[in-house]
Protein backbone atom coordinates (compact mmCIF):
# COMPACT_ATOMS: atom_id res chain seq x y z
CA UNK A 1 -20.14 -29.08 -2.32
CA UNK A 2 -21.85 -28.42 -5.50
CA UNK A 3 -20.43 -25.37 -7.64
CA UNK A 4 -22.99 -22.48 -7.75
CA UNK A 5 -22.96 -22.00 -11.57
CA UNK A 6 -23.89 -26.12 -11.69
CA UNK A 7 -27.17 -25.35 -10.30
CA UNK A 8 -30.45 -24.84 -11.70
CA UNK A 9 -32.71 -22.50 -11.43
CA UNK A 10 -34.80 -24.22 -8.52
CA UNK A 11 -32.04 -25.02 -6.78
CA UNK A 12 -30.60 -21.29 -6.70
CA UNK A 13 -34.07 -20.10 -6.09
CA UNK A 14 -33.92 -22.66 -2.43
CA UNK A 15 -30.39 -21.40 -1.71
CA UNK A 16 -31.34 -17.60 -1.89
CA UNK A 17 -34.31 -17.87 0.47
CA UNK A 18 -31.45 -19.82 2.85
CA UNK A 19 -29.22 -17.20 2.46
CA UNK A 20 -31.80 -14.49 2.62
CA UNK A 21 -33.08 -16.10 6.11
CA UNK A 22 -29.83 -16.32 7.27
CA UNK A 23 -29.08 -12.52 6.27
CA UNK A 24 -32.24 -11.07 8.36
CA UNK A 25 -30.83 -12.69 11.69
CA UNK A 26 -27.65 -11.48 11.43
CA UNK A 27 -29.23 -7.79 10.14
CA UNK A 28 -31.14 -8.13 13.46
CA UNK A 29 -28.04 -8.05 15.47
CA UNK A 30 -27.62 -4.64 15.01
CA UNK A 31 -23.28 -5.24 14.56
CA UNK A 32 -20.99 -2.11 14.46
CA UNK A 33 -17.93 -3.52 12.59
CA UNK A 34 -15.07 -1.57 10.71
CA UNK A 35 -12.42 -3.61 8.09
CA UNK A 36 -12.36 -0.34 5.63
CA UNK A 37 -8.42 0.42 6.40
CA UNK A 38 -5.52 -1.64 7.05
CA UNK A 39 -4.90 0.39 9.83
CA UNK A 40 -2.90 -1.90 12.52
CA UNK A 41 -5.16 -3.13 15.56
CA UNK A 42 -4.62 -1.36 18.82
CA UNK A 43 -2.13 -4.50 20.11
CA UNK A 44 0.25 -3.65 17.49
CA UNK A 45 0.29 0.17 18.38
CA UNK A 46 1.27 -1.30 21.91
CA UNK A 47 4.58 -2.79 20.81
CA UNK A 48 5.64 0.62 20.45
CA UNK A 49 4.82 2.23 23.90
CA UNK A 50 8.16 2.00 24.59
CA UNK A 51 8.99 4.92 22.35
CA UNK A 52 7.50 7.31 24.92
CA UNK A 53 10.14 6.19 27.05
CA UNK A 54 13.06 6.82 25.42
CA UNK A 55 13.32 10.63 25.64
CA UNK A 56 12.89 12.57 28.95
CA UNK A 57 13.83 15.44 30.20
CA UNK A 58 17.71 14.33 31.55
CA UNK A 59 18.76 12.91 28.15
CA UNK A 60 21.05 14.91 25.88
CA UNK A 61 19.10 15.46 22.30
CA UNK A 62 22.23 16.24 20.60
CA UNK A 63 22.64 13.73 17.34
CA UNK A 64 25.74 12.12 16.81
CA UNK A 65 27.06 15.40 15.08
CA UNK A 66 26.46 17.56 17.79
CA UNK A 67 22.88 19.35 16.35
CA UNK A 68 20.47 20.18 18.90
CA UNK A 69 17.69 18.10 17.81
CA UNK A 70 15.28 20.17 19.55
CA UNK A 71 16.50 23.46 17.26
CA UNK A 72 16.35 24.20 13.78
CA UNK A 73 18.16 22.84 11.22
CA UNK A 74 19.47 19.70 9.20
CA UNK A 75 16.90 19.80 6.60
CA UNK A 76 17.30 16.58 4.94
CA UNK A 77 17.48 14.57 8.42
CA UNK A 78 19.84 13.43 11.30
CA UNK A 79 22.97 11.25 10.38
CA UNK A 80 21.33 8.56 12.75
CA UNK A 81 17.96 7.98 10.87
CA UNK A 82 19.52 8.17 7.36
CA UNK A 83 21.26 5.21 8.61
CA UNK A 84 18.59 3.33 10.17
CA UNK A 85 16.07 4.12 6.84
CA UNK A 86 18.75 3.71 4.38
CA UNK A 87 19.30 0.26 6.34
CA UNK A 88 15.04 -0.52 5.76
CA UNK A 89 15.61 0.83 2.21
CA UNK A 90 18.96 -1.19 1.56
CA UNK A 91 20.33 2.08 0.44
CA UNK A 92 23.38 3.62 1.43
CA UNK A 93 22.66 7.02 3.71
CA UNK A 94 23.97 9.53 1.35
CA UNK A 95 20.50 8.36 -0.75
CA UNK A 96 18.17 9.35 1.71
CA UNK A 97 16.49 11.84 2.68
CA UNK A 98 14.48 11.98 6.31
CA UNK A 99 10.84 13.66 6.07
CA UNK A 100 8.39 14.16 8.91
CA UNK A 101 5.80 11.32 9.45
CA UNK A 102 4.05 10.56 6.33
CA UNK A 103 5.34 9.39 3.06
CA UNK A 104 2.20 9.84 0.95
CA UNK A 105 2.30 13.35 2.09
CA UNK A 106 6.24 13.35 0.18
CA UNK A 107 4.56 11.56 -2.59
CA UNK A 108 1.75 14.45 -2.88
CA UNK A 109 4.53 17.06 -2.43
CA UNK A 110 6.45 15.67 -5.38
CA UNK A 111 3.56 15.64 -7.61
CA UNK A 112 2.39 19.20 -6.46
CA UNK A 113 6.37 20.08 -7.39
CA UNK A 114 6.08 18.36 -10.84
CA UNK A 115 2.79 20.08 -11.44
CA UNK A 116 4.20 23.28 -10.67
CA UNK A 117 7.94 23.99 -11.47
CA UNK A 118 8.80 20.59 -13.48
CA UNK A 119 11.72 17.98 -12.74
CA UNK A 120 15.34 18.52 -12.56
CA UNK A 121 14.73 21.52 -15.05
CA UNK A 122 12.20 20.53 -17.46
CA UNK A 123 8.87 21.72 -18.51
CA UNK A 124 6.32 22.24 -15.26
CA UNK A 125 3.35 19.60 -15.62
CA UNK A 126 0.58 22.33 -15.51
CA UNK A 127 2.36 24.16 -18.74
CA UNK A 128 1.78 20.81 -21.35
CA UNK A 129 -1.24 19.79 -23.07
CA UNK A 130 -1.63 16.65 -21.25
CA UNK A 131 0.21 14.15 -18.34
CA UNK A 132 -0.59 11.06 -18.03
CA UNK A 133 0.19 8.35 -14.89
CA UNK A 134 0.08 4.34 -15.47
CA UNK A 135 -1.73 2.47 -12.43
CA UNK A 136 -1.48 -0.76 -11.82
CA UNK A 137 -4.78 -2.29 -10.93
CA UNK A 138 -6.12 -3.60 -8.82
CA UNK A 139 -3.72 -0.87 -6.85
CA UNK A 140 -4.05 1.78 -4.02
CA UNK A 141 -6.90 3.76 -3.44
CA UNK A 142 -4.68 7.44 -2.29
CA UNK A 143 -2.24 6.67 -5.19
CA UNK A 144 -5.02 7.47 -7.36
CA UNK A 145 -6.77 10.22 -5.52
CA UNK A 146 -3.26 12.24 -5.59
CA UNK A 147 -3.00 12.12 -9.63
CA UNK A 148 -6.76 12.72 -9.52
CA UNK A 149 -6.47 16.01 -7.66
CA UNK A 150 -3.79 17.23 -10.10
CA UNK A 151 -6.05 16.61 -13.02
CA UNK A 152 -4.03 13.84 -13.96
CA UNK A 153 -4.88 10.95 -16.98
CA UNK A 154 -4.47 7.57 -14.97
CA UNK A 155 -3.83 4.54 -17.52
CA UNK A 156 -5.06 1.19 -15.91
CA UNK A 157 -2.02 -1.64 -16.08
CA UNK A 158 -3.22 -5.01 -15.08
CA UNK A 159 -1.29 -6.94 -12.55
CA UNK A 160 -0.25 -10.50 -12.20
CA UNK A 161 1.31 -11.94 -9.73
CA UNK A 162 4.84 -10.99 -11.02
CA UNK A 163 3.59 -7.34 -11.06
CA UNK A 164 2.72 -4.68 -13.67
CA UNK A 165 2.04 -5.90 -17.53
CA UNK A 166 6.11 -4.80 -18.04
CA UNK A 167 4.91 -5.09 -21.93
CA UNK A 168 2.37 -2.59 -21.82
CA UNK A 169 4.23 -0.59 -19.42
CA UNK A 170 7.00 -0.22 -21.64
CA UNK A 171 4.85 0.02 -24.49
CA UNK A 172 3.33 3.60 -23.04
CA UNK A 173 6.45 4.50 -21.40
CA UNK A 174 8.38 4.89 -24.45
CA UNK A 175 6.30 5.90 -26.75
CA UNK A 176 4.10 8.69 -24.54
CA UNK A 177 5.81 11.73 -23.73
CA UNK A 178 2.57 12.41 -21.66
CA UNK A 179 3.14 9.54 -19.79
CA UNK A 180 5.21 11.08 -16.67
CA UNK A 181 4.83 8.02 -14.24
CA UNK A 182 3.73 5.07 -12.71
CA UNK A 183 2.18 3.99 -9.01
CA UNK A 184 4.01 0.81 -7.68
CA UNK A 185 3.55 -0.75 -4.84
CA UNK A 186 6.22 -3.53 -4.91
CA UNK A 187 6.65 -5.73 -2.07
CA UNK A 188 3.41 -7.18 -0.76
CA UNK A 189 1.53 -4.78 -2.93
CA UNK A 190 -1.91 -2.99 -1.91
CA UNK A 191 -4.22 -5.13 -2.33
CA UNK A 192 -3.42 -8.50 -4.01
CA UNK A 193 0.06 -8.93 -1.49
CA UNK A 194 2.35 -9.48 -4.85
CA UNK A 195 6.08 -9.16 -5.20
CA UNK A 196 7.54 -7.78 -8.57
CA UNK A 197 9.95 -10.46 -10.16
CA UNK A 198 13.61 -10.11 -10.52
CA UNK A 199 12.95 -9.80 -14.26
CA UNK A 200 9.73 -7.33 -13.23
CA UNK A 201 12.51 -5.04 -11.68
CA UNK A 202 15.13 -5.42 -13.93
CA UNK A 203 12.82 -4.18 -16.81
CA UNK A 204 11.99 -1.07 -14.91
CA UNK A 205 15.34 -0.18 -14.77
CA UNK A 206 15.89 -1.03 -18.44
CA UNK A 207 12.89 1.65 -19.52
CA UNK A 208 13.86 4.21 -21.86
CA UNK A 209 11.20 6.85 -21.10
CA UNK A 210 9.78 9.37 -24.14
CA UNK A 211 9.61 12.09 -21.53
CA UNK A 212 13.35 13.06 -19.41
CA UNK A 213 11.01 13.71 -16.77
CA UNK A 214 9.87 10.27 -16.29
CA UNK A 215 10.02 8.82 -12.24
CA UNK A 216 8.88 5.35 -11.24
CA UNK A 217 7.00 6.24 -7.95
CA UNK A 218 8.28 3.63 -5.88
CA UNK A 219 6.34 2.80 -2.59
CA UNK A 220 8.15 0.32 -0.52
CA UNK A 221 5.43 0.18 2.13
CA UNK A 222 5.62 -2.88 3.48
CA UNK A 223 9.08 -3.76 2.85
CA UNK A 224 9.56 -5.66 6.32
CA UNK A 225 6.27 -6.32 6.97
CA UNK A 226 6.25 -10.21 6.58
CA UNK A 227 3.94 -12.47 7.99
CA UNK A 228 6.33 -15.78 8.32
CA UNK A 229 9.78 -15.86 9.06
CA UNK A 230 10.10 -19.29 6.71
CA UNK A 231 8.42 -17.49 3.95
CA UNK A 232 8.97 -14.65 2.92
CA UNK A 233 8.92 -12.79 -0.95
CA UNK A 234 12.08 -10.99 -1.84
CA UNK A 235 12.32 -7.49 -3.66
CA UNK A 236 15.35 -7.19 -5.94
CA UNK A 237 16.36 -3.48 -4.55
CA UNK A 238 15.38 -0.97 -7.55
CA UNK A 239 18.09 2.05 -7.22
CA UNK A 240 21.01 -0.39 -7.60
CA UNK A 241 18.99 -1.90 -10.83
CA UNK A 242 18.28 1.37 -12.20
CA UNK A 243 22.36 2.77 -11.74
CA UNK A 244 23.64 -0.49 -13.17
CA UNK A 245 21.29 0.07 -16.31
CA UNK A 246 22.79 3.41 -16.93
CA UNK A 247 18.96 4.94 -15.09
CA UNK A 248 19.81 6.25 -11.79
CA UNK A 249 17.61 9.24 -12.34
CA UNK A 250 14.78 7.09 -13.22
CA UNK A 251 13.32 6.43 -9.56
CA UNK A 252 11.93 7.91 -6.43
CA UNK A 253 11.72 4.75 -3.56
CA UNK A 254 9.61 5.71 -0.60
CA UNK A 255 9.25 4.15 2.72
CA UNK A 256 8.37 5.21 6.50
CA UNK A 257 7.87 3.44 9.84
CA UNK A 258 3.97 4.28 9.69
CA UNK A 259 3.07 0.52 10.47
CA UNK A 260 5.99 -0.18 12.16
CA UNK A 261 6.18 2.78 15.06
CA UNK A 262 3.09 4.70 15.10
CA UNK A 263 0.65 5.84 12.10
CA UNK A 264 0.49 9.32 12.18
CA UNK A 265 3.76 9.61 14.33
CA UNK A 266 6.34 8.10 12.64
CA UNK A 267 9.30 8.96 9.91
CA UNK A 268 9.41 8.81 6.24
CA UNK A 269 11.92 8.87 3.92
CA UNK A 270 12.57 8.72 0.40
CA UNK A 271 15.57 7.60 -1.45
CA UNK A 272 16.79 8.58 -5.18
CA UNK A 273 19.99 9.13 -7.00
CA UNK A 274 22.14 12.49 -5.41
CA UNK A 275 20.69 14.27 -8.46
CA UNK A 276 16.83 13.64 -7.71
CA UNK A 277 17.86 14.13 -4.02
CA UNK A 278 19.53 17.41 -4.66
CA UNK A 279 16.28 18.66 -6.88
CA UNK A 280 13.78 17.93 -3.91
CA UNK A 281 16.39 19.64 -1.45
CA UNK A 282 15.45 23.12 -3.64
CA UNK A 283 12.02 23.48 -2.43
CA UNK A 284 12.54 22.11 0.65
CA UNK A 285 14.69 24.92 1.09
CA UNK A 286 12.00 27.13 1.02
CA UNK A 287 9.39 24.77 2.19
CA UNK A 288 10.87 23.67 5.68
CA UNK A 289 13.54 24.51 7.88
CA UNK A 290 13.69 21.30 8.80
CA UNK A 291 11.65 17.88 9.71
CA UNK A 292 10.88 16.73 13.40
CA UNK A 293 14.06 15.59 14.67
CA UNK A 294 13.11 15.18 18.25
CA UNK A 295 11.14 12.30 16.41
CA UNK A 296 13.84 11.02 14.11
CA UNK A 297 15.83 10.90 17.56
CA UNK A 298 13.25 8.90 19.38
CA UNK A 299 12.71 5.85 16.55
CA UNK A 300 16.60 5.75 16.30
CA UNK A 301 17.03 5.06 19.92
CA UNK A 302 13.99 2.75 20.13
CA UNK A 303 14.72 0.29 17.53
CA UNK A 304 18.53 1.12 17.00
CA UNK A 305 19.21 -0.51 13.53
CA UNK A 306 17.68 -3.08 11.07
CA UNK A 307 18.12 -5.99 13.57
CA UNK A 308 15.98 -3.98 15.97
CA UNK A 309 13.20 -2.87 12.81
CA UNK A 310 12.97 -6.77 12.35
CA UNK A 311 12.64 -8.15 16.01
CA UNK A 312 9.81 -5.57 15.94
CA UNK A 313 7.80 -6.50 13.12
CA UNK A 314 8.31 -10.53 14.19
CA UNK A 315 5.83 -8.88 17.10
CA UNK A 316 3.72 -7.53 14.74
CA UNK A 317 3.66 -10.61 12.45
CA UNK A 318 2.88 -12.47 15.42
CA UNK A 319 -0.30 -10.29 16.32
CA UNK A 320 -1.48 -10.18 12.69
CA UNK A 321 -0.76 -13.68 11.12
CA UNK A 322 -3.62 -15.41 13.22
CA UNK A 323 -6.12 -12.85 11.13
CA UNK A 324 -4.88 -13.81 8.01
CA UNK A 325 -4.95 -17.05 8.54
CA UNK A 326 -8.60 -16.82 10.01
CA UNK A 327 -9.65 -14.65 6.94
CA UNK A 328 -8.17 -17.46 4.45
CA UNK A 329 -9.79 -20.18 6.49
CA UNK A 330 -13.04 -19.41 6.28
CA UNK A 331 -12.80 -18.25 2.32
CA UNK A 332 -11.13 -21.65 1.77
CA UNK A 333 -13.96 -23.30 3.76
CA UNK A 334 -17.12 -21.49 3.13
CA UNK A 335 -16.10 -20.48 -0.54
CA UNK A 336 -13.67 -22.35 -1.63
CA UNK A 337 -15.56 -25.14 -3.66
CA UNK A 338 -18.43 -22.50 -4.94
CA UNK A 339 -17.10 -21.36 -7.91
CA UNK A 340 -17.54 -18.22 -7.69
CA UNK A 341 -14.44 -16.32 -6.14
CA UNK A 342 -11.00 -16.19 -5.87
CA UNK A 343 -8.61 -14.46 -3.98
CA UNK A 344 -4.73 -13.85 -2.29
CA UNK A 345 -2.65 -15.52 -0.08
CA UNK A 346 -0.10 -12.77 0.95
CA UNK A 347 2.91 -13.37 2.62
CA UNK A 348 3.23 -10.07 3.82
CA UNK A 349 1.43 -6.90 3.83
CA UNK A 350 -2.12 -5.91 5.13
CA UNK A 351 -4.32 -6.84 2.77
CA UNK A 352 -6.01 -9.90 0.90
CA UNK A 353 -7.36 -8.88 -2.69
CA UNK A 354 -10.77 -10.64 -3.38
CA UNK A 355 -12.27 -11.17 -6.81
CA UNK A 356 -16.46 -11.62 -6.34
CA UNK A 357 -18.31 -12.93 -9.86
CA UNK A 358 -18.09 -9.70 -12.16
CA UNK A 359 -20.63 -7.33 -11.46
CA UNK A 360 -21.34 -8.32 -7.79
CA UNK A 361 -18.70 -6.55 -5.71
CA UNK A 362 -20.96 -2.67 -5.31
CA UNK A 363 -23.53 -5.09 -4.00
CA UNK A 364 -21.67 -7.48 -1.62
CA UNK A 365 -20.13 -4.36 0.37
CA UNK A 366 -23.79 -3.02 0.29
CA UNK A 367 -24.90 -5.35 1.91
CA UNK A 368 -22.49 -5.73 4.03
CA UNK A 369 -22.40 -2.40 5.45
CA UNK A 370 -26.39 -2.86 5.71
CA UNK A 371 -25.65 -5.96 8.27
CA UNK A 372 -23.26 -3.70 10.02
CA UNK A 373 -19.96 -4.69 8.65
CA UNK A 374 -17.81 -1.92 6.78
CA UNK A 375 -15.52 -2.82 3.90
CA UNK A 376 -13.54 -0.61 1.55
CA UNK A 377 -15.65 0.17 -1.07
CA UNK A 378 -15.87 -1.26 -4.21
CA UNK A 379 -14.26 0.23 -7.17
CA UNK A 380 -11.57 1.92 -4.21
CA UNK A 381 -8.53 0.03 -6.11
CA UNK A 382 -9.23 1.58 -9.29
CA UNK A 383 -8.52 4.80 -10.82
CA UNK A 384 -11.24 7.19 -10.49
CA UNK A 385 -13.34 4.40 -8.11
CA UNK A 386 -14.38 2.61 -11.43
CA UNK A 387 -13.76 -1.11 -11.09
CA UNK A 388 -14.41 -2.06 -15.02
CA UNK A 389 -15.81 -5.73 -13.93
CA UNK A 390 -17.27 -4.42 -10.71
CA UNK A 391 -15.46 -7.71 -9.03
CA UNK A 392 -12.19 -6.40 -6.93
CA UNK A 393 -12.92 -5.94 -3.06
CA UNK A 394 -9.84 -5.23 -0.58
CA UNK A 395 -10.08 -7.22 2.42
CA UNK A 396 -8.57 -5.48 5.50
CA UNK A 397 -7.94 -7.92 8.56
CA UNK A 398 -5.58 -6.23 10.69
CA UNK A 399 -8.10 -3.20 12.49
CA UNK A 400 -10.62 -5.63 14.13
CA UNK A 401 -9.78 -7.60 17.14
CA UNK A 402 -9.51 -11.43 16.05
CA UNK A 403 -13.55 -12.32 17.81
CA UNK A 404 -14.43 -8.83 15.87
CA UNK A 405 -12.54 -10.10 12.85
CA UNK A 406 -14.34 -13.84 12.80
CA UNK A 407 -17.91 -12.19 12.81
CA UNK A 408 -17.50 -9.67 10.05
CA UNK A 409 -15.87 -12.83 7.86
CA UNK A 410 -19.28 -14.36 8.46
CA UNK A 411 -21.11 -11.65 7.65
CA UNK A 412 -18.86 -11.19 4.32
CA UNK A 413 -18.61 -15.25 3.20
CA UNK A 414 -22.75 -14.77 3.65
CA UNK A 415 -22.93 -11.54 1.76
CA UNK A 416 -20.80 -13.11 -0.87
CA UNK A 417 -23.05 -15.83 -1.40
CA UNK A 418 -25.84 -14.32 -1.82
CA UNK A 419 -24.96 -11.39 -4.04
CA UNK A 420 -23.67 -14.40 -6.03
CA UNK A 421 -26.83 -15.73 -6.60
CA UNK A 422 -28.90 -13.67 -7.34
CA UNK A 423 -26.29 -12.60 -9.82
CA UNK A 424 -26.66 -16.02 -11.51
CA UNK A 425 -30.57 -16.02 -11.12
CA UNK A 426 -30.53 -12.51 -13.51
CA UNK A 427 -29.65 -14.92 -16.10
């Protein structure tokens, strides 16, 4: 297959009326097809029925303490799910503390808390000059639109396949007292499916910060959300790295069951050093009398411990791998040869990260959403939407079912191709 930028111009000029005849029939379909979110498909929201079957009206709601779960009280969660999330954080349970079902909500909440009355007693965010945030790109779309809402400076940080530029990262770090923090998502990371190295890690926890208020915002997402049993990345765990480098303020790690149980319904947590911990426990005070324990009662008894979290998502690997591996097929096959593309091959996670020629991704998910397909739109993974080579596009194959899934790859490897030449025929 010969490589698109080998061509000349008469040749491009025959492949774009192909393509373009090719587009109009499947425009004249009239398909209704979502991939925007990697929201799990409605199979993997199965698994979990059995949830609603653990509680009923004859069993005892007490927690192993005695605390009537279906009262007030215990604001920082139930013995029995600081066990079972300090288990999925590999944390011990006196690092954890239990939330109600969302973690980006804690993540908002700790930035609104920054903003307002500072960390662990310094100056409140709103009350300096400036704050700054470093975000690795190509990165997570609701990372970005928190530090946006707070009026926040967001400093893009390339990524490789180790994880953040570590020199430029500690570069800014420690010579910005602006700089207040950094988005990380570090196992299987939104969108490209990377793992930070051991030595990526290890030189987090070695960062000697120009502000005291510095926190690596830690989102452990998909932390046992692998995709093969036989292969599967590994995460050095970061609050062990940061106490043994003499940092164990340094780090907030969150995680929750939201595509694990159900999205929307499930638990989050966060774990931090007992001093962090204990400065989120003051406004909770007055924010909450405490979480949804009923809840934290229900995902204990359903999946039990960490055995029980990873039988689970071997169910939900099993439901989801066959996507991937359709996605990657038909780049490989219908793309792979062009010249004009690359992308991931996760392990783990829900996304694929796909790099179009610069300055053709706004127009590939144009036209795909004008054939009836629905990507993420471009420019989504970057701070303030605004992809600088106009090239990233997160691929989402989890939603769709897998005969959904196969036509809106069509439509996409098509789109792809086309947007790609007439990008080339500008020249």
């Amino acid at each position: 297959m010969k490589k698109y930028t080998q061509m000349s111009r008469e040749e491009l000029l025959t492949l774009q009326q192909e393509l373009s005849g090719e587009y109009e029939k499947i425009k004249a379909q009239s398909l209704s097809l979502d991939m925007s979110r990697g929201k799990p498909g409605t199979d993997q929201l199965d698994l979990s029925m059995g949830m609603m079957d653990v509680l009923h009206s004859g069993v005892d709601l007490r927690c192993e303490t005695g605390v009537d779960c279906r009262n007030y009280g215990v604001i920082d969660g139930i013995p029995e799910a600081k066990r079972l999330l300090g288990q999925m954080s590999e944390v011990p349970p006196d690092n954890i503390i239990i939330y109600g079902n969302s973690s980006l909500n804690v993540m908002f909440d700790s930035i609104a808390r920054s903003m307002t009355h500072g960390v662990m007693g310094n100056t409140p965010w709103c009350k300096l000059d400036k704050v700054k945030f470093l975000c690795p790109v190509p990165g997570y779309d609701r990372h970005f639109k928190i530090t946006e809402f707070f009026g926040i400076e967001m400093i893009n940080i390339p990524m490789s396949e180790n994880g953040p530029d570590m020199d430029m990262v500690e570069e800014l770090v420690s010579s910005d007292p602006a700089v207040k923090g950094i988005w990380c998502v570090p196992k299987y990371s939104n969108p490209q499916g990377y793992t930070y190295s051991e030595e990526t890690v290890a030189r987090f926890a070695r960062l000697k910060p120009a502000a005291p208020d510095f926190r690596i915002y830690w989102d452990n997402a998909y932390s046992i959300h692998h995709l093969y049993d036989d292969n599967q990345d590994f995460l050095v765990e970061i609050l062990g790295e940061c106490a043994k480098a003499g940092n164990p303020d340094i780090v907030y790690k969150f995680t929750s069951t939201s595509k694990v149980s159900f999205p929307g319904s499930g638990i989050a947590a966060v774990a931090a050093s007992k001093a962090n911990l204990e400065d989120f426990r003051k406004y909770m005070r007055i924010q909450t009398i405490g979480h949804d324990k009923v809840n934290q009662l229900r995902h204990v008894l359903f999946f039990k411990d960490l055995d029980g979290l990873h039988a689970h998502m071997r169910k939900h690997a099993d439901l989801i791998r066959p996507k991937f591996e359709l996605v990657l097929h038909a780049l490989d096959t219908e793309l792979g040869e062009l010249g004009i593309c690359d992308w991931t091959r996760p392990h783990g996670g829900y996304f694929i990260s796909f790099d179009a020629m610069e300055g053709c991704a706004k127009a590939i998910v144009a036209r795909a959403k004008e054939a009836g397909v629905i990507l993420t739109g471009a420019g989504a993974t970057y701070p303030y939407g605004k992809d600088p080579l106009d090239s990233n596009i997160r691929i989402a194959p989890t939603y769709p079912s897998i005969e959904e899934l196969a036509q809106a790859v069509k439509v996409f490897v098509l789109c792809v191709k086309l947007c790609s030449v007439e990008k080339l025929l500008e020249v």
